[in-house]
Structure formats: C-alpha cells, structure tokens
N, C-alpha and C. Protein backbone atom coordinates (compact mmCIF):
# COMPACT_ATOMS: atom_id res chain seq x y z
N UNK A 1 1.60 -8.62 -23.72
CA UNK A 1 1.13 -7.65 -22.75
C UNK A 1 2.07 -7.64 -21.55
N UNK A 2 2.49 -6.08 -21.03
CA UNK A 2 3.04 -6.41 -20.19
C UNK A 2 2.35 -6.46 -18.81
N UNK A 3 3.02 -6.65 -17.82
CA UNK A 3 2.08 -6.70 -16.38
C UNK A 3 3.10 -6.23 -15.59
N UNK A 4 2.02 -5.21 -14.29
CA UNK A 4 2.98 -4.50 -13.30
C UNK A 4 2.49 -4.97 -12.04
N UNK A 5 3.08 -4.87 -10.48
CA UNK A 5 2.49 -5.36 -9.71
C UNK A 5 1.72 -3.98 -9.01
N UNK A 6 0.53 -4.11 -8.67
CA UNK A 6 0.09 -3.64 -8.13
C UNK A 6 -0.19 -3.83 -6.40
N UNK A 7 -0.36 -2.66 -5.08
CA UNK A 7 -0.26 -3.11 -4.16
C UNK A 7 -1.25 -2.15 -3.44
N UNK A 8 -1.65 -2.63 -2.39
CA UNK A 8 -2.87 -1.39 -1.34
C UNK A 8 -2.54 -2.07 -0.36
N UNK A 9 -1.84 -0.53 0.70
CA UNK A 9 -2.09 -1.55 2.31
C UNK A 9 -2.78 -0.60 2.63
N UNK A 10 -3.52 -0.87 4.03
CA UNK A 10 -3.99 -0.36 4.58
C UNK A 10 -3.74 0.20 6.64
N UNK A 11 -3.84 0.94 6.68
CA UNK A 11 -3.35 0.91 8.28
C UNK A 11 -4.15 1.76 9.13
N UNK A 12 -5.35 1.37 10.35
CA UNK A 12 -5.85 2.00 10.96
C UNK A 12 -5.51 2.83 12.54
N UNK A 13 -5.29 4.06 12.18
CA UNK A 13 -4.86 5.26 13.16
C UNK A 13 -5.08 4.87 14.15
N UNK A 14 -4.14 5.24 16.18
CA UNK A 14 -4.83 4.91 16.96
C UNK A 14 -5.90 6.43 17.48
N UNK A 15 -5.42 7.21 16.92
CA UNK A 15 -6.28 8.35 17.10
C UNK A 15 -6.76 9.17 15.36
N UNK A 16 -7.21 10.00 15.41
CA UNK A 16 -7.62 11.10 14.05
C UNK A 16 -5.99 11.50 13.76
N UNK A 17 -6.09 11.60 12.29
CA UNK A 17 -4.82 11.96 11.48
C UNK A 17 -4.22 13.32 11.52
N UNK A 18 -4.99 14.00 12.23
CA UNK A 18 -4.75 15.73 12.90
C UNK A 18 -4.21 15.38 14.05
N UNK A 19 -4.61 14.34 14.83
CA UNK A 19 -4.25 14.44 15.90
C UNK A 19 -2.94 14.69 16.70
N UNK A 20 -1.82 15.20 17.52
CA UNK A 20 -0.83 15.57 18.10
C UNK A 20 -0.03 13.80 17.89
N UNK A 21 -0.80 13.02 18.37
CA UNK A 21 -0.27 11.47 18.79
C UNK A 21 0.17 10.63 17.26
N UNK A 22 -0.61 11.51 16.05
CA UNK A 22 0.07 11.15 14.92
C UNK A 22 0.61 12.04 14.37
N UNK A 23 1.54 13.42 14.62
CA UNK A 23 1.99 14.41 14.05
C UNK A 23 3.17 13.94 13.38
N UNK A 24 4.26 12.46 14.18
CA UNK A 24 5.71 12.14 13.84
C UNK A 24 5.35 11.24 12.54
N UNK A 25 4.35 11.10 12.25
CA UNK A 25 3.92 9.57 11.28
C UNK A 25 3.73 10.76 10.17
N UNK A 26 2.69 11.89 10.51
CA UNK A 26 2.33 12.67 9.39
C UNK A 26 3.75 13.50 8.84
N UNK A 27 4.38 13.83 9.54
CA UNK A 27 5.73 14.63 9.42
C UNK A 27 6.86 13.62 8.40
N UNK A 28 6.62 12.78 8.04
CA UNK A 28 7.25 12.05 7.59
C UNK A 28 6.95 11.65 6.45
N UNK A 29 5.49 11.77 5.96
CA UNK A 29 4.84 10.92 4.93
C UNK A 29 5.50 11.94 3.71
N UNK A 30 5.83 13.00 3.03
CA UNK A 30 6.44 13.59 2.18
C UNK A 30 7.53 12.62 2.07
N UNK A 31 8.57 12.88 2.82
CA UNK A 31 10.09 12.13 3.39
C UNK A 31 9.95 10.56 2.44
N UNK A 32 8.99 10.08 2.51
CA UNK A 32 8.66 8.28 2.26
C UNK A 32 8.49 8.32 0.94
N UNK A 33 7.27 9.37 0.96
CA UNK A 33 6.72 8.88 -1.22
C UNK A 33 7.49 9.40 -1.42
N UNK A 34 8.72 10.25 -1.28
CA UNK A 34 9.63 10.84 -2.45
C UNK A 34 10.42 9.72 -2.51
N UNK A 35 10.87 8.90 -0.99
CA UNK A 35 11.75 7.81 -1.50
C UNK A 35 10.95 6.82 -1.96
N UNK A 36 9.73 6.53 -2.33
CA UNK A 36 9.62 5.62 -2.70
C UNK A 36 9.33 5.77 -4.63
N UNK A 37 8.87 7.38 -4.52
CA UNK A 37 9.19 7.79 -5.89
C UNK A 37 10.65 7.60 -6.96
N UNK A 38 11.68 7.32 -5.65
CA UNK A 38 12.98 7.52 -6.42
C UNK A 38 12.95 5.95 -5.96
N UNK A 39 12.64 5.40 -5.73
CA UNK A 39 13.41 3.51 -5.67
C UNK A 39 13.27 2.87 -6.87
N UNK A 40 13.77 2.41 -7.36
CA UNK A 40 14.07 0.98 -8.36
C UNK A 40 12.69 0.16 -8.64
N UNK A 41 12.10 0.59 -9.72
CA UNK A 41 10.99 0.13 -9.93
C UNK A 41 9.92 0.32 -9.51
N UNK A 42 9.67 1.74 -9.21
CA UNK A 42 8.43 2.29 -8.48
C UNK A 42 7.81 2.74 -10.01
N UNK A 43 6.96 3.03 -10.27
CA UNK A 43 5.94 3.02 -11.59
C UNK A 43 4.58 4.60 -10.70
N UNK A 44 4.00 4.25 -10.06
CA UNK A 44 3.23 5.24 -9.52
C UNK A 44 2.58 4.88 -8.28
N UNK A 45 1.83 6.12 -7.57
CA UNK A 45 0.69 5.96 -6.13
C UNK A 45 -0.20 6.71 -6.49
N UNK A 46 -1.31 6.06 -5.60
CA UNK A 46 -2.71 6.81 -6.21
C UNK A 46 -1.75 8.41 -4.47
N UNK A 47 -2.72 9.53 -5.08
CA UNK A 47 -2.33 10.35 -4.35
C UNK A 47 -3.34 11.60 -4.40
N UNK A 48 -3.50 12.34 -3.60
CA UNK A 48 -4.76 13.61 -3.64
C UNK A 48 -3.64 14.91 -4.28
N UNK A 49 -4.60 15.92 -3.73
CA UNK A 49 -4.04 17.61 -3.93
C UNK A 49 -2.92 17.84 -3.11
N UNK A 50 -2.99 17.16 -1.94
CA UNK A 50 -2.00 17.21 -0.97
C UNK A 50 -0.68 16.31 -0.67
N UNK A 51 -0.94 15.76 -1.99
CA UNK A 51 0.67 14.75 -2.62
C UNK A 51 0.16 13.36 -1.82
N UNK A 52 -0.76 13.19 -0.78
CA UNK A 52 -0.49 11.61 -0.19
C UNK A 52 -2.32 11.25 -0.99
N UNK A 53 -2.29 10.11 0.39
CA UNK A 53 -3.65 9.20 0.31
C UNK A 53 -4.14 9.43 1.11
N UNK A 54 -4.08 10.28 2.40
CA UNK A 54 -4.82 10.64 3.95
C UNK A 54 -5.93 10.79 3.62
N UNK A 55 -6.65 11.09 2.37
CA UNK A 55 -8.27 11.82 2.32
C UNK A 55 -8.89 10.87 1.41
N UNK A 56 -8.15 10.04 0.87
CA UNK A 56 -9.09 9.11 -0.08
C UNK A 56 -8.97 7.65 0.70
N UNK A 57 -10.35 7.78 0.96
CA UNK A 57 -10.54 6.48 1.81
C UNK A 57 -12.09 5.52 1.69
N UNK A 58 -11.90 4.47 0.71
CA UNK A 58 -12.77 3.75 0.37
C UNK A 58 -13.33 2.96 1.42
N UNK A 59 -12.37 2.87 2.56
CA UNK A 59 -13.38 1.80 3.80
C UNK A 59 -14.28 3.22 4.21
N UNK A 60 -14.73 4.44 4.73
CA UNK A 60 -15.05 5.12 5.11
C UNK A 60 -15.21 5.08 6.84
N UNK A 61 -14.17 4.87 7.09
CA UNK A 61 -13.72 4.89 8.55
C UNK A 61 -12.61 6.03 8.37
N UNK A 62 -12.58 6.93 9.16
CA UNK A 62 -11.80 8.62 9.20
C UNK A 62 -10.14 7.89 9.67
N UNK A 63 -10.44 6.54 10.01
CA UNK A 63 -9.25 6.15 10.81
C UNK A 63 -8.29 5.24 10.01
N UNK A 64 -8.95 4.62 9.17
CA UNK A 64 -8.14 3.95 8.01
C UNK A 64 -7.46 5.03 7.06
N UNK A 65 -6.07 4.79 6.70
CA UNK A 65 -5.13 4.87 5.73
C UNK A 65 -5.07 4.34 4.84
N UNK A 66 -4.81 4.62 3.38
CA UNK A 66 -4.70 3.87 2.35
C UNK A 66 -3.83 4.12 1.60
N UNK A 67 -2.74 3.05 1.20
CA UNK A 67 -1.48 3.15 0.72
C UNK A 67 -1.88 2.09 -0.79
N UNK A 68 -1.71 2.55 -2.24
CA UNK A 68 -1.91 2.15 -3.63
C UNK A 68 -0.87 2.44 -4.15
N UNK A 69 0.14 1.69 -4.65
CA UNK A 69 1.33 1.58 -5.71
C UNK A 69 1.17 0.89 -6.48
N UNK A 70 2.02 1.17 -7.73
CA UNK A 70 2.55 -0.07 -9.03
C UNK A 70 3.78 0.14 -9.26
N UNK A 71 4.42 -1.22 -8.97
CA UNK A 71 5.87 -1.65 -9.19
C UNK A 71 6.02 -2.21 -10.18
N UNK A 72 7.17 -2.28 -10.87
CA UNK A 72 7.69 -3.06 -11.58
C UNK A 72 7.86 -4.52 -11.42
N UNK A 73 8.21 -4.83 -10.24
CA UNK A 73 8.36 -6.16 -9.39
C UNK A 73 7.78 -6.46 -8.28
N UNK A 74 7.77 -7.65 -7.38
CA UNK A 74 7.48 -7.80 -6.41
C UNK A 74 9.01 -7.79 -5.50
N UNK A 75 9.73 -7.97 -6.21
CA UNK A 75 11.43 -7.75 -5.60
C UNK A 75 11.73 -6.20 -5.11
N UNK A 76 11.13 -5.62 -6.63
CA UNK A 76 11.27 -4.00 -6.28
C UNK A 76 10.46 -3.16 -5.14
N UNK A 77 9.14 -3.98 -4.92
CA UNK A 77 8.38 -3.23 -3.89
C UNK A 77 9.18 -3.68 -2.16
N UNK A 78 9.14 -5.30 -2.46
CA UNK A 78 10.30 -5.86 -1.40
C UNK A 78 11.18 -4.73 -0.72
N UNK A 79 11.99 -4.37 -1.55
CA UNK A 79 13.41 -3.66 -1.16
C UNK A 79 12.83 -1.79 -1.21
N UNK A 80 12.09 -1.52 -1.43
CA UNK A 80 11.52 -0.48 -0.68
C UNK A 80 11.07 -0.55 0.51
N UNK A 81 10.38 -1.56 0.81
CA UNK A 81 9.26 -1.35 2.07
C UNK A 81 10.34 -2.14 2.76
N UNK A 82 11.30 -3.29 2.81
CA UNK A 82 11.60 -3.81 3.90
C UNK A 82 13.37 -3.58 3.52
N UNK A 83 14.23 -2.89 2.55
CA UNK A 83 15.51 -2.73 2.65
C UNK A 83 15.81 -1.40 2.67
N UNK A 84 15.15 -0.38 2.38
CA UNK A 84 15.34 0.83 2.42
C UNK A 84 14.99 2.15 3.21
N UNK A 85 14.81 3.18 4.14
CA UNK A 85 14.59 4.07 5.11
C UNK A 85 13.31 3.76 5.33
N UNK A 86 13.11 3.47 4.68
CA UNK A 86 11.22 2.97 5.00
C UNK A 86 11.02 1.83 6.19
N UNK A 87 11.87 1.30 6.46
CA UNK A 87 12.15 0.73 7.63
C UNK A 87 11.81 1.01 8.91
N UNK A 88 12.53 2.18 9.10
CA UNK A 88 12.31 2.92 10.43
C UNK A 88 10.96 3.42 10.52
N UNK A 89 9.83 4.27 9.54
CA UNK A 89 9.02 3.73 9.72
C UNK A 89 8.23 3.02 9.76
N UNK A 90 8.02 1.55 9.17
CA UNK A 90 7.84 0.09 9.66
C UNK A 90 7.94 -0.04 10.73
N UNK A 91 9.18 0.07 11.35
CA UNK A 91 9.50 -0.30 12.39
C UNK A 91 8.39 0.65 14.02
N UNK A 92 8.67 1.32 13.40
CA UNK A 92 8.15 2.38 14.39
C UNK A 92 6.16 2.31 14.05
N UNK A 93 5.69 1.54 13.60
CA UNK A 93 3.83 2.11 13.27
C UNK A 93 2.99 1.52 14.30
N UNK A 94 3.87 1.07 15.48
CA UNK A 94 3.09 0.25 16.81
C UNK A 94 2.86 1.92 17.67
N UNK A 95 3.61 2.89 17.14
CA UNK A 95 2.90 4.25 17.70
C UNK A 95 2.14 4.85 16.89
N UNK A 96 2.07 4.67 15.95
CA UNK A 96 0.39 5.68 14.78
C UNK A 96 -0.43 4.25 14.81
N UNK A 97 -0.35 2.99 14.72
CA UNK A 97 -1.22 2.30 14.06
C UNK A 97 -1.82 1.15 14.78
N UNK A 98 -2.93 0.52 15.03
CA UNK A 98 -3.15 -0.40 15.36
C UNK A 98 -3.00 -2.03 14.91
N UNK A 99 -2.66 -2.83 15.67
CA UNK A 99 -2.63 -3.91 15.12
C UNK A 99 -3.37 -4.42 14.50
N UNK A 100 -3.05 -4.75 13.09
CA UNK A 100 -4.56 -5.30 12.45
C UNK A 100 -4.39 -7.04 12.56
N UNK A 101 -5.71 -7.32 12.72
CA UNK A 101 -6.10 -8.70 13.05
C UNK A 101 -6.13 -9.42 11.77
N UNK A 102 -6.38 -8.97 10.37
CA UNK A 102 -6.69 -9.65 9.55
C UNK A 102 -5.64 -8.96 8.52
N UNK A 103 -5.71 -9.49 7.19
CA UNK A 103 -5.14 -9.27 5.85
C UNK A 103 -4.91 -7.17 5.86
N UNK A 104 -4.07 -7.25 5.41
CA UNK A 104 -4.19 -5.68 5.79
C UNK A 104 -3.37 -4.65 4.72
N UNK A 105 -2.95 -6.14 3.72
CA UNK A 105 -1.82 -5.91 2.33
C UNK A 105 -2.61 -6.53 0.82
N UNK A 106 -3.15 -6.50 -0.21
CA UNK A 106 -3.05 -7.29 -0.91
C UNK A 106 -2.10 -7.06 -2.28
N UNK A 107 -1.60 -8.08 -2.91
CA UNK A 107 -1.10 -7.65 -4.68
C UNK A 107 -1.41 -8.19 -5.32
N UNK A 108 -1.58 -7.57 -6.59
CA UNK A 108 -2.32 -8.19 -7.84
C UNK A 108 -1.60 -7.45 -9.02
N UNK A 109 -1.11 -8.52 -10.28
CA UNK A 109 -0.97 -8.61 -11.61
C UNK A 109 -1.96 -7.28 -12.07
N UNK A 110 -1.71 -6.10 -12.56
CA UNK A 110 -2.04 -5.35 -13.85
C UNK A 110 -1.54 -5.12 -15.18
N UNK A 111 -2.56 -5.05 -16.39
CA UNK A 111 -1.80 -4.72 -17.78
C UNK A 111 -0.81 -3.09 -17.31
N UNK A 112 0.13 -3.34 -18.06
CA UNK A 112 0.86 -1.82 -18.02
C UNK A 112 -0.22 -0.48 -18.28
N UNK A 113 0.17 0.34 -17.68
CA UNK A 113 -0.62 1.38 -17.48
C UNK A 113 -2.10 1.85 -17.45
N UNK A 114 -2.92 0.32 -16.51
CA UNK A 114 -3.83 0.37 -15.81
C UNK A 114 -3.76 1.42 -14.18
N UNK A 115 -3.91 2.10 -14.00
CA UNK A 115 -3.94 2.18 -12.65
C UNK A 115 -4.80 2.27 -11.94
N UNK A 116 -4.50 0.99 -10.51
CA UNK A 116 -6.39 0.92 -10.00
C UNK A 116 -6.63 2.20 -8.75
N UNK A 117 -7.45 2.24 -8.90
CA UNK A 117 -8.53 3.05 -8.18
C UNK A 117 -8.77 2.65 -6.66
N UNK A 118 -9.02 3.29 -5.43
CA UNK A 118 -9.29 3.17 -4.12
C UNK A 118 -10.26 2.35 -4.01
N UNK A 119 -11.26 1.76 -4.70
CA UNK A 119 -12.65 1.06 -4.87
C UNK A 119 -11.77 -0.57 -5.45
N UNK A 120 -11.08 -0.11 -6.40
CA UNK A 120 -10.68 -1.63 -6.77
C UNK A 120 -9.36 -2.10 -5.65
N UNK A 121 -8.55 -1.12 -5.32
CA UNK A 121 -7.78 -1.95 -4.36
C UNK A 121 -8.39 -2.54 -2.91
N UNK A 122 -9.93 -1.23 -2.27
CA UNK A 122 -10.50 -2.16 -1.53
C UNK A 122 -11.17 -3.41 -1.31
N UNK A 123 -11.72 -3.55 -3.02
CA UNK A 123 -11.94 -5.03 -3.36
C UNK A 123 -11.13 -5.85 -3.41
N UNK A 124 -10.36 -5.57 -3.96
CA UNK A 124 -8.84 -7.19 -4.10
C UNK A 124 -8.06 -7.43 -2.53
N UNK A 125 -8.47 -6.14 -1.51
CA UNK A 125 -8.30 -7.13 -0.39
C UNK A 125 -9.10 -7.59 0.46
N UNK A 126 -10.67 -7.10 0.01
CA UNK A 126 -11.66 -7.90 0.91
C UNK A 126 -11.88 -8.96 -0.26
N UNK A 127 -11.26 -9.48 -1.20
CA UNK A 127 -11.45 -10.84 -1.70
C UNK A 127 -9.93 -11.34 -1.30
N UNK A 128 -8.97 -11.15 -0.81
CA UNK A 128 -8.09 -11.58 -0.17
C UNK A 128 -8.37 -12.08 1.17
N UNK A 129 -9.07 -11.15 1.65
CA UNK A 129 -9.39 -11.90 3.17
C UNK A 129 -10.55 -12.60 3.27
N UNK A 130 -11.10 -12.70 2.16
CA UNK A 130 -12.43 -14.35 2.09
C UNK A 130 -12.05 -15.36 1.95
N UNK A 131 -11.07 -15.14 0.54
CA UNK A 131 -11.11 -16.53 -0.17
C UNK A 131 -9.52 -16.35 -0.19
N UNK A 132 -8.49 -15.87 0.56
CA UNK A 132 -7.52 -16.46 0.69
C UNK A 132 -6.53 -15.99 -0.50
N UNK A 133 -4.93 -16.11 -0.82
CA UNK A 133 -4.32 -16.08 -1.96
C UNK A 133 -5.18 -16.43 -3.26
N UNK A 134 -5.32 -15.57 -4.57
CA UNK A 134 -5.17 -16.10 -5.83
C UNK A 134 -4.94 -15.01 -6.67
N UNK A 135 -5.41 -15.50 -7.93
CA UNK A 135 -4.47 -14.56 -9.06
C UNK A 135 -5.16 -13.23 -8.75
N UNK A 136 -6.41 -13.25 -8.23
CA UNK A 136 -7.52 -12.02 -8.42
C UNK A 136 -6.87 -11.32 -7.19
N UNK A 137 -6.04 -11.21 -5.81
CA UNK A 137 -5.16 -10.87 -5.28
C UNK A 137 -4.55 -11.76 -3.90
N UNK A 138 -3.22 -11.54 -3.70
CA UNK A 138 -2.16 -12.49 -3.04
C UNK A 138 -1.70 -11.61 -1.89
N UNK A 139 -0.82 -11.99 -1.14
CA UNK A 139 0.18 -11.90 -0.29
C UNK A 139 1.24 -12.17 -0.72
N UNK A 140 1.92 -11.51 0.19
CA UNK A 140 3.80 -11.80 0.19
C UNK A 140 4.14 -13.45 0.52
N UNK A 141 3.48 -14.38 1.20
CA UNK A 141 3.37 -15.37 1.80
C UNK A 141 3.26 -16.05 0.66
N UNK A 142 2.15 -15.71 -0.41
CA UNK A 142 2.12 -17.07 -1.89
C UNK A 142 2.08 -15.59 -2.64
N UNK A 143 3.36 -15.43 -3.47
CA UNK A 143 2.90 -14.61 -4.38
C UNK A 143 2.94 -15.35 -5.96
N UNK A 144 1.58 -14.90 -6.72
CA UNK A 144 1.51 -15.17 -7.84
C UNK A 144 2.49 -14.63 -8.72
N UNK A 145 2.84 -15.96 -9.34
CA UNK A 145 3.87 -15.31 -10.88
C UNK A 145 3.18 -14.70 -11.99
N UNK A 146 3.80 -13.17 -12.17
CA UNK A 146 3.10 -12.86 -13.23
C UNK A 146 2.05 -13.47 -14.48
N UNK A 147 1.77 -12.68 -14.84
CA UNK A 147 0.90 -13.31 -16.07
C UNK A 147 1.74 -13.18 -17.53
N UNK A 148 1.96 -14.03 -18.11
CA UNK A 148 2.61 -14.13 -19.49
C UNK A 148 2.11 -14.01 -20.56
N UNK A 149 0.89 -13.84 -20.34
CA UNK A 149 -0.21 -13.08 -21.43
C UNK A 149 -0.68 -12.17 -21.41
C-alpha cells in the first residue's frame, strides 16, 4: 500500500474575508494554489466552486481558514511552503492573520487516493493539540515515518 502525506492548516482572519484589510491576502490566493498545483509532489487540495477553501469551514467561526493538501512527501510539502514564492506570503500573514496560540498545522500518513475531508482534517488537529505528536497526526517538529504497510 502506498501512503501520501496529508496536511490542514488553519489560520484565523484579523477581520471578515470580504473585508478591505484582507483584500492583498485574498488577491493572491489563485497566484499560490496554482503554484502549489505545479510544485514537486503536490497530489491535491480540498477546494469549493470558487477554486479555494474560504467557504468550507469545519471550525464554524466565519474567521477561520482552512488549508487541506496531499503530498507526495513531507520534503515536497517542505519546499513549497518554506522554499518557494509561498514565502512571501508566509512571511507577510502577521497582516491577514492572527497569532495562533496553539497547534495550528497537523500531518498524517494516508492510503493513496484517500482524500480527507474538512471534518477529518479538523479532527487530526484537535487530536494533535490534546494528545500531542502521533501516527493518528504530527507536526513538522516529530514527523512520523511513513507507514510500510
């Protein structure tokens, strides 16, 4: 069996996603999933009618974001989010986003062409932020080695 990594972050707005104060964050989000559509081991994102994730939101706070991929690697998601244009906005989300206090990333091992759902990635990171790293979902900090079965 093979296994892909799966990932959900999450990031809460400092205002509504219409709002003027997030227009440079929204103006951009096309710009990102296409590069992250074309990077090295991108596999898929959960996504609506309107190509992103802005409207599917399992915490049901209007202010949370929800970001769902499957990579090939944990190397490959690596060098998207922290080596490639995706940077600049990284760099820049202290103006759309608030600091989150707690776990705000989790990843988890899937069979090939599972893809999870807004309900299961909100679970694997509120069991990330109980009980810490494990196989059921991790951080970048301890990441689990695939599964070989």
């Amino acid at each position: 069996m093979n296994h892909q990594l799966a990932q959900i972050n999450i990031a809460k707005l400092i205002a509504p996603i219409t709002d003027p104060l997030i227009a440079d964050f929204v103006a951009q989000l096309d710009t990102i999933n296409a590069l992250a559509e074309q990077s090295k081991g991108f596999i898929w994102r959960l996504k609506d009618d309107s190509n992103n994730a802005t409207s599917i939101n399992p915490f049901h706070d209007p202010l949370i974001i929800v970001n769902i991929s499957v990579w090939e690697s944990v190397e490959d998601l690596k060098n998207f989010a922290y080596k490639s244009s995706h940077v600049s906005v990284f760099a820049d989300r202290a103006r759309w986003f608030e600091k989150m206090q707690e776990a705000h990333l989790a990843l988890w091992w899937i069979e090939e062409g599972n893809f999870p759902s807004a309900k299961e990635g909100k679970s694997r990171l509120l069991h990330l932020r109980e009980h810490g790293d494990s196989a059921i979902a991790f951080s970048f900090k301890k990441i689990i080695e695939k599964p070989t079965i």
